[in-house]
C-alpha atoms as a PDB file:
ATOM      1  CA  UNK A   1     -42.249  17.679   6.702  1.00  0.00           C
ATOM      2  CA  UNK A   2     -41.195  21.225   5.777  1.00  0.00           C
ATOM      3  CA  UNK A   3     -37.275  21.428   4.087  1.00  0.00           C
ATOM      4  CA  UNK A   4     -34.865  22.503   6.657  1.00  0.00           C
ATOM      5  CA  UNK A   5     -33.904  26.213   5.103  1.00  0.00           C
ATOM      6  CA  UNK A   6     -29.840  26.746   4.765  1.00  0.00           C
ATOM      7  CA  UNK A   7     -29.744  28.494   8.362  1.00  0.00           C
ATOM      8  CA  UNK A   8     -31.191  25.430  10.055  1.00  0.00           C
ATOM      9  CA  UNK A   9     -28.773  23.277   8.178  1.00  0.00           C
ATOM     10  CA  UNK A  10     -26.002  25.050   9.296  1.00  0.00           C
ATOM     11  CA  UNK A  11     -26.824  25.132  12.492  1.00  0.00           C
ATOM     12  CA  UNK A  12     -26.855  21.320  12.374  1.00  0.00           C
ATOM     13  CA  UNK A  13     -23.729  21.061  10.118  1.00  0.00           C
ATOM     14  CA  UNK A  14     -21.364  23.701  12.094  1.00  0.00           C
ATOM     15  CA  UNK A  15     -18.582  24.787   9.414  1.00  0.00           C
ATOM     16  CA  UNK A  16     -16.169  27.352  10.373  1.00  0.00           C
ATOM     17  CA  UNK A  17     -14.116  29.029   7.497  1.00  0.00           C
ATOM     18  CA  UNK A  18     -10.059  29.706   8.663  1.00  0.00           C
ATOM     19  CA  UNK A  19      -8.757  30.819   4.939  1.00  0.00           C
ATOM     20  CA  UNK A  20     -10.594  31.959   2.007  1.00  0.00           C
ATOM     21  CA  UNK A  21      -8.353  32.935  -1.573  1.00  0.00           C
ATOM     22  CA  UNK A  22     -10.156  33.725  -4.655  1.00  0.00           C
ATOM     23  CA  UNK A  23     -13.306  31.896  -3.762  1.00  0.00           C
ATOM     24  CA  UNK A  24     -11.175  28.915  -2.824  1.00  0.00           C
ATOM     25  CA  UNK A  25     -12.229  27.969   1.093  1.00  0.00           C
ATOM     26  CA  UNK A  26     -10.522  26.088   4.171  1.00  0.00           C
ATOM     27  CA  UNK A  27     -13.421  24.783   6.426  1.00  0.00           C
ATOM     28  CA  UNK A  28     -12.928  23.775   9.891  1.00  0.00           C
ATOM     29  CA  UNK A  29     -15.158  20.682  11.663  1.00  0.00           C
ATOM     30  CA  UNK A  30     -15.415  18.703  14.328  1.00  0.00           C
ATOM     31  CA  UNK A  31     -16.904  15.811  12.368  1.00  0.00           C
ATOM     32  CA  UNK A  32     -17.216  14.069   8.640  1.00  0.00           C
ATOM     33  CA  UNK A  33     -20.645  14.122   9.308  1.00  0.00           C
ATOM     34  CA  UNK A  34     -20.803  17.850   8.778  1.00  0.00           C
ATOM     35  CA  UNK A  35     -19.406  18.128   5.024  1.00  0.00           C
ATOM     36  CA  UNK A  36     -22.431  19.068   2.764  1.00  0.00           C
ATOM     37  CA  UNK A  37     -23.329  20.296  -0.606  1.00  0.00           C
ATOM     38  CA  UNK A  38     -22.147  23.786   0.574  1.00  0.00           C
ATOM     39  CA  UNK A  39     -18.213  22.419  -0.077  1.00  0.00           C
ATOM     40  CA  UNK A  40     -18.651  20.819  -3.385  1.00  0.00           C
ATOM     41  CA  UNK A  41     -15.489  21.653  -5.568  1.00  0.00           C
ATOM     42  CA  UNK A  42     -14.111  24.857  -3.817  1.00  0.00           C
ATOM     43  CA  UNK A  43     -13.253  23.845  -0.134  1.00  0.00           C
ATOM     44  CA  UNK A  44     -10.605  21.874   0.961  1.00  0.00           C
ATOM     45  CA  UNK A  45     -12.313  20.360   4.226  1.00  0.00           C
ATOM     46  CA  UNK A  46     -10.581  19.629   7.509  1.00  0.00           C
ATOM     47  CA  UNK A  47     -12.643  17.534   9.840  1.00  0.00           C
ATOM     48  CA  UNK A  48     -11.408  16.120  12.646  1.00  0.00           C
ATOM     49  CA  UNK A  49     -12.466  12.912  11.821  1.00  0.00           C
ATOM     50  CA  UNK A  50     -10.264   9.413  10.924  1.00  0.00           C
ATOM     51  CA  UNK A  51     -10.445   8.865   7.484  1.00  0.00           C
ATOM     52  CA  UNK A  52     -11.808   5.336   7.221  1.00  0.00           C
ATOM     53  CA  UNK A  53     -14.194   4.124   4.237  1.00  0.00           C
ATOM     54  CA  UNK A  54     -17.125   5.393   6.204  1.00  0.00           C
ATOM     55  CA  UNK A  55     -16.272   8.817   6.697  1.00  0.00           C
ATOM     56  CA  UNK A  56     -14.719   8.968   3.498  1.00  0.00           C
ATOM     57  CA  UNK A  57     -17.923   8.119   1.893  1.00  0.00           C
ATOM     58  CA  UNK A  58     -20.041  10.792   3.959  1.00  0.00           C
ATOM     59  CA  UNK A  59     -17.353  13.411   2.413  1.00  0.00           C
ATOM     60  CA  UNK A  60     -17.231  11.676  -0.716  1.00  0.00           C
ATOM     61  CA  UNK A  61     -20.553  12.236  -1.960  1.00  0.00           C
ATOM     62  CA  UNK A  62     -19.789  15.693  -1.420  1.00  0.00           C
ATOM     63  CA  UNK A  63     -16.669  16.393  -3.609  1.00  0.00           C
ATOM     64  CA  UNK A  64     -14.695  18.907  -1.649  1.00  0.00           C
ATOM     65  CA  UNK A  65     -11.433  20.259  -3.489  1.00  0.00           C
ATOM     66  CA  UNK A  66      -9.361  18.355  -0.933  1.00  0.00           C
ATOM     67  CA  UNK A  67      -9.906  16.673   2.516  1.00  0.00           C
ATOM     68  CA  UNK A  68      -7.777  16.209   5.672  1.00  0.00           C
ATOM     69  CA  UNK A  69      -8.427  13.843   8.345  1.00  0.00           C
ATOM     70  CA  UNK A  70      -7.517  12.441  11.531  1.00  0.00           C
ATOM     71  CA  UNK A  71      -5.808   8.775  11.795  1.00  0.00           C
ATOM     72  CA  UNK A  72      -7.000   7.405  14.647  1.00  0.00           C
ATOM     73  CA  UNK A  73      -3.182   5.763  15.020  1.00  0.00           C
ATOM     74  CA  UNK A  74      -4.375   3.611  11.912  1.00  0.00           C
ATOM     75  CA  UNK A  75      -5.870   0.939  14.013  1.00  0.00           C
ATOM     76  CA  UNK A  76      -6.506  -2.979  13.245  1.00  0.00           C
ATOM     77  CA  UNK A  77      -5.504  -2.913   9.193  1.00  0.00           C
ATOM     78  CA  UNK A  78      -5.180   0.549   8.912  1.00  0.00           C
ATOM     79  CA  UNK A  79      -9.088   1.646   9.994  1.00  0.00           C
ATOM     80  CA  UNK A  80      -8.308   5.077  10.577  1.00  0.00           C
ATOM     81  CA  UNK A  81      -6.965   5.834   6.949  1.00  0.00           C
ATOM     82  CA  UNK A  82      -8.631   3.384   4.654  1.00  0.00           C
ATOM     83  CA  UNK A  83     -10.871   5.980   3.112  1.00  0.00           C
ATOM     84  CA  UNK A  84      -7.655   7.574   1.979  1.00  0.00           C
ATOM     85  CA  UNK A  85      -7.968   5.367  -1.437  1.00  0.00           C
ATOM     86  CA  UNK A  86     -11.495   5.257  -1.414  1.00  0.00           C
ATOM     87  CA  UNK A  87     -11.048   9.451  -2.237  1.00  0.00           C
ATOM     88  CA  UNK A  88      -8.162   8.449  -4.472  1.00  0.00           C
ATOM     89  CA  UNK A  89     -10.253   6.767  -6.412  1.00  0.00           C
ATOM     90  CA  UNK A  90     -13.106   9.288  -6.750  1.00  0.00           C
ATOM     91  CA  UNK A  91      -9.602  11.964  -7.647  1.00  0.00           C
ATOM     92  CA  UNK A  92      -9.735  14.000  -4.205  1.00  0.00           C
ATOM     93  CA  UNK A  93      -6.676  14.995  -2.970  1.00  0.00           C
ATOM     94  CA  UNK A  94      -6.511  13.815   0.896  1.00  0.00           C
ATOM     95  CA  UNK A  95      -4.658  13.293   3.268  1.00  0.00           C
ATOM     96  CA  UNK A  96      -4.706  12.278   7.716  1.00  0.00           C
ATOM     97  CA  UNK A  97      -2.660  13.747  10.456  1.00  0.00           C
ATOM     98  CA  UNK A  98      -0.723  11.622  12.863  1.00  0.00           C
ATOM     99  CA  UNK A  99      -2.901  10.724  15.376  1.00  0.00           C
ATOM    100  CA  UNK A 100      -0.539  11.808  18.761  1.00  0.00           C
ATOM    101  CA  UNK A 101      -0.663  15.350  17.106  1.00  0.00           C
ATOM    102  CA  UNK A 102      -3.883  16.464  16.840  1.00  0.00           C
ATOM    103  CA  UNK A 103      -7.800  15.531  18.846  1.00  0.00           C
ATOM    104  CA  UNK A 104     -10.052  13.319  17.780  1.00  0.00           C
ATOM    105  CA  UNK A 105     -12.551  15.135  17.256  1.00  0.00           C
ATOM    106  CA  UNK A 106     -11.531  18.973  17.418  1.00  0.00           C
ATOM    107  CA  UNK A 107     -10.991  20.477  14.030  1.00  0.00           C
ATOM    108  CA  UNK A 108      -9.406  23.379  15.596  1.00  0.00           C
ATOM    109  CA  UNK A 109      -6.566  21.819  17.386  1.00  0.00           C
ATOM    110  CA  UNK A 110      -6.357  19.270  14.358  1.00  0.00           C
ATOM    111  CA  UNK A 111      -5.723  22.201  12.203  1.00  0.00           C
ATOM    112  CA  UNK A 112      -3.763  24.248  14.367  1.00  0.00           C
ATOM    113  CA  UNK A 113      -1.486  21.159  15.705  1.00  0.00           C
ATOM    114  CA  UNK A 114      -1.820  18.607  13.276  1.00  0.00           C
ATOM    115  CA  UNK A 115       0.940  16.766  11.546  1.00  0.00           C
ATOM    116  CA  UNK A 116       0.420  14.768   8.262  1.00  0.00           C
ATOM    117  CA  UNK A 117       1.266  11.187   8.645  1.00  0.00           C
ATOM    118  CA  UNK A 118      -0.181   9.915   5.428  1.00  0.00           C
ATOM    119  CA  UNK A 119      -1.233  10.844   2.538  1.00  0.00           C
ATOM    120  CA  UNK A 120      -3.054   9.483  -1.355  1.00  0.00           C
ATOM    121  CA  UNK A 121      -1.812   9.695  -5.175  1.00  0.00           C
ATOM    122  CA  UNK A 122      -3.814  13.044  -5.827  1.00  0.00           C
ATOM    123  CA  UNK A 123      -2.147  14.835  -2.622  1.00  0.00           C
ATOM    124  CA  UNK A 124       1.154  13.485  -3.761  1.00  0.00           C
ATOM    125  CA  UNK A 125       0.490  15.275  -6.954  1.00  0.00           C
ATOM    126  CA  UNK A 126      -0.218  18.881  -5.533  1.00  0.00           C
ATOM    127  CA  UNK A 127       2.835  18.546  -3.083  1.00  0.00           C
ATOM    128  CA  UNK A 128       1.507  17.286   0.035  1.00  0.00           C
ATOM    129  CA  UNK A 129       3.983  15.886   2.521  1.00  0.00           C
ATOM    130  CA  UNK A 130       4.362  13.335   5.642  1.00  0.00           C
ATOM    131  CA  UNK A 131       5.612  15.472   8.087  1.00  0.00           C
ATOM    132  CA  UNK A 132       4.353  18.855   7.055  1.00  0.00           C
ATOM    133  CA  UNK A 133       1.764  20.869   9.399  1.00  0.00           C
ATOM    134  CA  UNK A 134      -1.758  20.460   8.265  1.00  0.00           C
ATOM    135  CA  UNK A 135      -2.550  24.064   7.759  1.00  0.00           C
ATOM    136  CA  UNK A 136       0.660  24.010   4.907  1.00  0.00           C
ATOM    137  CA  UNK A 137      -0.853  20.804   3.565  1.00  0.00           C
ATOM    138  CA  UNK A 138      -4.508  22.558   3.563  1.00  0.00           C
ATOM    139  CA  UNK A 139      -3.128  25.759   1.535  1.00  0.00           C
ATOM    140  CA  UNK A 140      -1.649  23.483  -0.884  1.00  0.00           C
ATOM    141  CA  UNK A 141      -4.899  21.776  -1.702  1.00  0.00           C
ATOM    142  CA  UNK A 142      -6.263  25.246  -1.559  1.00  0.00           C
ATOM    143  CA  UNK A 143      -3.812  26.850  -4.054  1.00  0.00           C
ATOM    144  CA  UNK A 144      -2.814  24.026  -6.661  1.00  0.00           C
ATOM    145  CA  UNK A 145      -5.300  22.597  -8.915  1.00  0.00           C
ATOM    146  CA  UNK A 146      -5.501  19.030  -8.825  1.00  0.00           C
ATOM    147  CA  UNK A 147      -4.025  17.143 -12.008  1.00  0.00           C
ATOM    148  CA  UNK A 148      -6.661  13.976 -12.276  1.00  0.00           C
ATOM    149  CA  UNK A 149     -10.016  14.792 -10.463  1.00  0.00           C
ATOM    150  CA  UNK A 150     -11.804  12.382 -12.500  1.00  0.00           C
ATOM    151  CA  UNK A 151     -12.786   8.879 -11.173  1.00  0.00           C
ATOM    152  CA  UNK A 152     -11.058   5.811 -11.757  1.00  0.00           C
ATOM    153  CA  UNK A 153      -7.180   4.298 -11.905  1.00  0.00           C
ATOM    154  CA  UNK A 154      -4.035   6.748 -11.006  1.00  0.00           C
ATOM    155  CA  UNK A 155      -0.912   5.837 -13.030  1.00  0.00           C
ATOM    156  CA  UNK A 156       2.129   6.538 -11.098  1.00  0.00           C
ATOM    157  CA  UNK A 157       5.089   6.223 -12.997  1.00  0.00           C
ATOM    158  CA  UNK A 158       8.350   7.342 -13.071  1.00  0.00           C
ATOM    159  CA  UNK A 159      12.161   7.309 -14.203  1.00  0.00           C
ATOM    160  CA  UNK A 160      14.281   6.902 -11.570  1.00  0.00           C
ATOM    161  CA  UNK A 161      17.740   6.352 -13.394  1.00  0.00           C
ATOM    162  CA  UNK A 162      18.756   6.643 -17.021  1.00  0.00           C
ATOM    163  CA  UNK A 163      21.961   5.172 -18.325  1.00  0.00           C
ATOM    164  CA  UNK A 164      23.644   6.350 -21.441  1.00  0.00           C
ATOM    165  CA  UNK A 165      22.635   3.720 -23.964  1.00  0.00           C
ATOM    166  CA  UNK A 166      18.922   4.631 -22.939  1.00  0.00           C
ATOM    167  CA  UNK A 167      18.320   1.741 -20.468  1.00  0.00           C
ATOM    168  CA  UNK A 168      16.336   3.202 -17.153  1.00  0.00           C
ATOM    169  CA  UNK A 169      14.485   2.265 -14.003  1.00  0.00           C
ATOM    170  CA  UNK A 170      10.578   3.016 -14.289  1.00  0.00           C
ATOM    171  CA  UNK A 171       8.888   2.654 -11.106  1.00  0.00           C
ATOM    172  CA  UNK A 172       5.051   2.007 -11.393  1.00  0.00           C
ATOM    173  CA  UNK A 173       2.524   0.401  -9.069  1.00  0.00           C
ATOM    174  CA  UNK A 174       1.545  -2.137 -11.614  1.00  0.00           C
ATOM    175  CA  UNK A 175       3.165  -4.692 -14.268  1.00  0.00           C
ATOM    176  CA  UNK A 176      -0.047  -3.877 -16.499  1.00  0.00           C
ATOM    177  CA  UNK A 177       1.456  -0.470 -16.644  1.00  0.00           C
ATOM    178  CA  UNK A 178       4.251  -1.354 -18.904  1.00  0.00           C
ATOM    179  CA  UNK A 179       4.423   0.599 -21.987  1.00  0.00           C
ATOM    180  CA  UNK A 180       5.567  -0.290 -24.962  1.00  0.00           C
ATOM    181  CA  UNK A 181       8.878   0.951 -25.012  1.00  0.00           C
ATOM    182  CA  UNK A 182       9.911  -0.731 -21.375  1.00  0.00           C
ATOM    183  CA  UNK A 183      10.595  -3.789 -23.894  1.00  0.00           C
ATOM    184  CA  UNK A 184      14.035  -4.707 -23.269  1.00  0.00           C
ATOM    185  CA  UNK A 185      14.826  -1.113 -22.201  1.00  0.00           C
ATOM    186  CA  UNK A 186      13.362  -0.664 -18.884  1.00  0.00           C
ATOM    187  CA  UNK A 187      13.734  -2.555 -15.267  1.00  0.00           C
ATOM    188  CA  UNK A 188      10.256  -2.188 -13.899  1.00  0.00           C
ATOM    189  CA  UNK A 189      10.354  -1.865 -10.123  1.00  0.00           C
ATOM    190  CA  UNK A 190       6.389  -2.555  -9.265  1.00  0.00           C
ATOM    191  CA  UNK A 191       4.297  -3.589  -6.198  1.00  0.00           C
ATOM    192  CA  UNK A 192       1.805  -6.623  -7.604  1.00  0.00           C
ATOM    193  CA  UNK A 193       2.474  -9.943  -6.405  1.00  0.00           C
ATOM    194  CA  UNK A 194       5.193 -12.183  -8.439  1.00  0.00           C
ATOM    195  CA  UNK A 195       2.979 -15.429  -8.865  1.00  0.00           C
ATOM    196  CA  UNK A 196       1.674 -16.534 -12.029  1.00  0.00           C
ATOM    197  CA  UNK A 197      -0.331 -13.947 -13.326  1.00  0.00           C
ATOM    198  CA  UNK A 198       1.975 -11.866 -12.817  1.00  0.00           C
ATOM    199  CA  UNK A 199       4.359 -14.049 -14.609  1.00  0.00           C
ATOM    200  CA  UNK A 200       2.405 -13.639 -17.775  1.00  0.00           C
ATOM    201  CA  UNK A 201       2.055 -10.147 -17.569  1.00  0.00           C
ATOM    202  CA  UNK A 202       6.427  -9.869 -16.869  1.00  0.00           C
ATOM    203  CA  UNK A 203       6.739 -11.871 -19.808  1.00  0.00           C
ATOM    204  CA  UNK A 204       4.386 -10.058 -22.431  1.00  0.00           C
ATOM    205  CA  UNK A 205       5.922  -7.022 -21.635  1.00  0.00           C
ATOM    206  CA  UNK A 206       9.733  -7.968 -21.778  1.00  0.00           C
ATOM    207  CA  UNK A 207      11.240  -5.594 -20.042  1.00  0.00           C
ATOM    208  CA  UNK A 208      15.219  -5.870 -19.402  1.00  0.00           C
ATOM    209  CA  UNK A 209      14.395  -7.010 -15.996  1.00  0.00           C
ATOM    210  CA  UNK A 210      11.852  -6.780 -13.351  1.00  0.00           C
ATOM    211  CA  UNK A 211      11.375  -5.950  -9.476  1.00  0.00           C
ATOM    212  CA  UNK A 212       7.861  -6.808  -8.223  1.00  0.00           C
ATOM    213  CA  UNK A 213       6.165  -7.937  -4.648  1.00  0.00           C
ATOM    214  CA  UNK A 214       6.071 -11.260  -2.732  1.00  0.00           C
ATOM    215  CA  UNK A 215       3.340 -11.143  -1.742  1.00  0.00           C
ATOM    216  CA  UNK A 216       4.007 -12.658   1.431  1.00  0.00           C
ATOM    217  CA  UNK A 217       5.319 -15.796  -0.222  1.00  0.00           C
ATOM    218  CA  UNK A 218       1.156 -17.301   0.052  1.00  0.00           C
ATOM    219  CA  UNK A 219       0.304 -20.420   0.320  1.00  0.00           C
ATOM    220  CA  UNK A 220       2.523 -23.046  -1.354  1.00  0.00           C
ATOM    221  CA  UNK A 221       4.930 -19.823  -2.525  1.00  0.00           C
ATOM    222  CA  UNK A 222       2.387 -18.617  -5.028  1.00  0.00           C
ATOM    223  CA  UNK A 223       3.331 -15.239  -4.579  1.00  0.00           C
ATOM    224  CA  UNK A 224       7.211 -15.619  -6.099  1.00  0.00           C
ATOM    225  CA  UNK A 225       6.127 -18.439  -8.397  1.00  0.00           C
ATOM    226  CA  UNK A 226       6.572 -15.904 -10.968  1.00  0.00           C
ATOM    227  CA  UNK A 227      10.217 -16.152 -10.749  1.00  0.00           C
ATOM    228  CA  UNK A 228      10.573 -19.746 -11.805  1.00  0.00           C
ATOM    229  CA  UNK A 229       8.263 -19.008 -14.895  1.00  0.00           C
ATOM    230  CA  UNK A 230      10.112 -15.910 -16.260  1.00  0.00           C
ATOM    231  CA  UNK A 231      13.808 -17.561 -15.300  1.00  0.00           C
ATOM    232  CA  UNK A 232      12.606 -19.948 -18.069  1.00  0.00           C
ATOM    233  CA  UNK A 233      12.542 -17.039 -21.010  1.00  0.00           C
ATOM    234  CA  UNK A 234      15.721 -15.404 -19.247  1.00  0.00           C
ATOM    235  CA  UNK A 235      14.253 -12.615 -17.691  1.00  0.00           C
ATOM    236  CA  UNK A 236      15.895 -11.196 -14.741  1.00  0.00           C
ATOM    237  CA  UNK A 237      14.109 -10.463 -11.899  1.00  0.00           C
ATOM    238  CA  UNK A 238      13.709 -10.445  -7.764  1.00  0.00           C
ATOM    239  CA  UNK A 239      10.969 -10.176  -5.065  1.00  0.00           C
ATOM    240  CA  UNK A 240      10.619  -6.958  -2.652  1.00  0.00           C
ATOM    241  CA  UNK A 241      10.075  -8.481   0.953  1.00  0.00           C
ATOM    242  CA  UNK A 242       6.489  -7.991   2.161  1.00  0.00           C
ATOM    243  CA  UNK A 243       7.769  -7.487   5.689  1.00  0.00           C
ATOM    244  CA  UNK A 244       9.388  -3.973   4.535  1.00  0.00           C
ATOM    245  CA  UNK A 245       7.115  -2.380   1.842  1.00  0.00           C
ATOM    246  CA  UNK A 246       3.860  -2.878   1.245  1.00  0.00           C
ATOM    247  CA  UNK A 247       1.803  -4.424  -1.624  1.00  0.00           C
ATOM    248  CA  UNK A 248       0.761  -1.905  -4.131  1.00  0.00           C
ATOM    249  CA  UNK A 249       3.078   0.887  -3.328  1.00  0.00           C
ATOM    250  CA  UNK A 250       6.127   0.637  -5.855  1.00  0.00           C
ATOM    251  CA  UNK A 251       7.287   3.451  -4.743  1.00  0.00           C
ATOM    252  CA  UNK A 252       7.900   2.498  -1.085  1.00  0.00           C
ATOM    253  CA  UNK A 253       9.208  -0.508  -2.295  1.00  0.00           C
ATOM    254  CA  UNK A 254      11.933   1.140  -4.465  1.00  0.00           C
ATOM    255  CA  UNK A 255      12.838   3.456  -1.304  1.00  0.00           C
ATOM    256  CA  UNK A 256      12.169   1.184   1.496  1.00  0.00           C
ATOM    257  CA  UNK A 257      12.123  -2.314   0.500  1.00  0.00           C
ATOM    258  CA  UNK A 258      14.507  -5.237   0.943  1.00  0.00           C
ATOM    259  CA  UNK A 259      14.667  -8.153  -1.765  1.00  0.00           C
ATOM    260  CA  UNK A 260      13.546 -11.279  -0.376  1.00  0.00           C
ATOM    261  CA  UNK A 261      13.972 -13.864  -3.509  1.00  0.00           C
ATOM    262  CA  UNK A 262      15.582 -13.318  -6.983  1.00  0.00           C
ATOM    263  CA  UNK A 263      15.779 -15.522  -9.799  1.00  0.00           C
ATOM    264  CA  UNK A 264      18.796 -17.127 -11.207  1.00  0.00           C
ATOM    265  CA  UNK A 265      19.380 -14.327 -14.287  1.00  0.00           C
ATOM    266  CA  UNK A 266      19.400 -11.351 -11.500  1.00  0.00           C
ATOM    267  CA  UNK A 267      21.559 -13.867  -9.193  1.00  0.00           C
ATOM    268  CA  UNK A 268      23.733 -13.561 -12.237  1.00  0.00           C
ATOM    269  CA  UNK A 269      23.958  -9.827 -12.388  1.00  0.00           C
ATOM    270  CA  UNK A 270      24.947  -9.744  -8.565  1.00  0.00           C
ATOM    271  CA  UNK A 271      21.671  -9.366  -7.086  1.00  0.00           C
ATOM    272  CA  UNK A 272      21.223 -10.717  -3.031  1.00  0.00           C
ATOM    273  CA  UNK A 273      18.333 -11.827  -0.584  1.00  0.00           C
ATOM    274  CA  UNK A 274      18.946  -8.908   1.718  1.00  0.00           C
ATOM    275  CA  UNK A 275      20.260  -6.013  -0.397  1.00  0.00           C
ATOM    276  CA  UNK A 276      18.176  -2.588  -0.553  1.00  0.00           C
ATOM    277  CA  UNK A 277      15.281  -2.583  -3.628  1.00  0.00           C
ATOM    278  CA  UNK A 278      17.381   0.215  -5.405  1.00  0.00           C
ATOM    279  CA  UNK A 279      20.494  -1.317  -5.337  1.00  0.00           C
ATOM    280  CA  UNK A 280      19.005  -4.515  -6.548  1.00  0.00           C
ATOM    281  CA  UNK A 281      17.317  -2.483  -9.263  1.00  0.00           C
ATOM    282  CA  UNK A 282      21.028  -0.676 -10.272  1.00  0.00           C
ATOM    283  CA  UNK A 283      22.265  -3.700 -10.446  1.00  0.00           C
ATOM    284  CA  UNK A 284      20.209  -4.817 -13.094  1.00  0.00           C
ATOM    285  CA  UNK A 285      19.987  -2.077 -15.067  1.00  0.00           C
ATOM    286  CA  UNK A 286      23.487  -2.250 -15.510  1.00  0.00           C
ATOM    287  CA  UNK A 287      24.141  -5.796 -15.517  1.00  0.00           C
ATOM    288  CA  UNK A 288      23.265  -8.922 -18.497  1.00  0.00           C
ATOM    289  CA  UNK A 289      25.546  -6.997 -21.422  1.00  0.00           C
END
């Protein structure tokens, strides 16, 4: 079989370029399908598309500078932007638009009329936006360089509040991102699960008190069994409820979340089932002395 020359593919790949700065291209599609070799690491790509693991893995293996999708209005457990953290993973900034503002299926009108609805780490990064239009989102991938394009784990982190004595609130996604100096300085607001590995995590760290996931409570509580375990050592600390942020995400958890279970030592600084995650989280900065 003769190679198909670079007309022919093409032809069969139809691209259309809407913005080009400094070499840096925004490309136009109908479908995932069409990303090829021919974006690698200039183009931010725009194909109208959801953004689930499989169409994330046909754009994938082509490393565009930044992708945005379609979400298919997410679907059964999110289908239509699952890829999202597949890309995160591989450090491509990407990102869907809402699916009642754009077509399945037309790039154009998806670029013309779309409206981001969500959105990974690396995107975050550059200063892309729920809410935004897709052709602003799409410049920004095409103007900023990404910060972490290599693959493998994105750390988010950061300070949230900072009292005088140098206690603070660190939000991070994980308890195995404590650093050193959270010990007995720091009230880590994360999004794993509060059962017993977990537990031993919380306590090897040592922070000056803790905020971390349900986990949907589990089976026979196993998500919040955590609490018990570091009540023991008197470490303060409470659950976010899993029916208002999700697992993962500390940093919807700290804006969004409710508490749904505290231990006895953040009970004793005045923390409540109910309450919002960063009041809880104020409350213990400033409370146990």
């Amino acid at each position: 079989m003769t190679p198909k020359t670079l007309l022919e593919r093409e032809e069969e790949h139809p691209q259309t370029i809407v913005s080009e700065v400094g070499g840096r291209r925004i490309i136009v599609m109908d479908s995932a399908r069409w990303v090829d070799d021919r974006n690698r690491d200039r183009d931010v790509v725009v194909p109208a598309s959801y953004i689930g693991v499989l169409p994330a893995r046909m754009v994938g293996m082509h490393r565009p500078r930044g992708v945005i999708g379609h979400d298919a209005c997410l679907g059964v457990e999110g289908a239509g932007i699952a890829g999202l953290w597949f890309l995160e993973a591989l450090g491509i900034p990407a990102a869907t638009a809402d699916g009642m503002s754009a077509e399945l299926g037309n790039g154009p009108d998806l670029y013309a009329h779309g409206v981001i609805s969500r959105l990974n780490y690396p995107a975050e990064c550059l200063g892309v936006r729920a809410g935004m239009s897709v052709r602003e989102a799409a410049e920004l991938m095409r103007d900023v360089d990404p910060v972490d394009v290599e693959v493998g784990n994105k750390i988010r982190r950061e300070v949230m509040e900072t009292l005088d004595n140098g206690r603070r609130i660190v939000v991070t996604d994980s308890i195995v991102w404590a650093y050193p100096e959270d010990e007995g300085t720091s009230v880590l607001v994360t999004a794993g699960h509060t059962g017993r590995s977990g537990a031993s995590f919380l306590v090897e760290a040592n922070p000056w008190a803790f905020i971390c996931h349900d986990g949907g409570f589990s089976k026979n509580d196993s998500g919040v069994k955590g609490l018990e375990i570091t009540a023991q050592v008197g470490l303060a600390g409470a659950c976010i409820d899993g029916r208002t942020a999700p697992i993962g995400d500390a940093f919807r958890g700290y804006h969004e979340g409710l508490i749904s279970i505290c231990n006895g030592p953040a009970r004793e600084r005045g923390v409540r089932e109910g309450m919002s995650v960063k009041e809880a989280a104020h409350l213990l900065l400033i409370g146990g002395g």
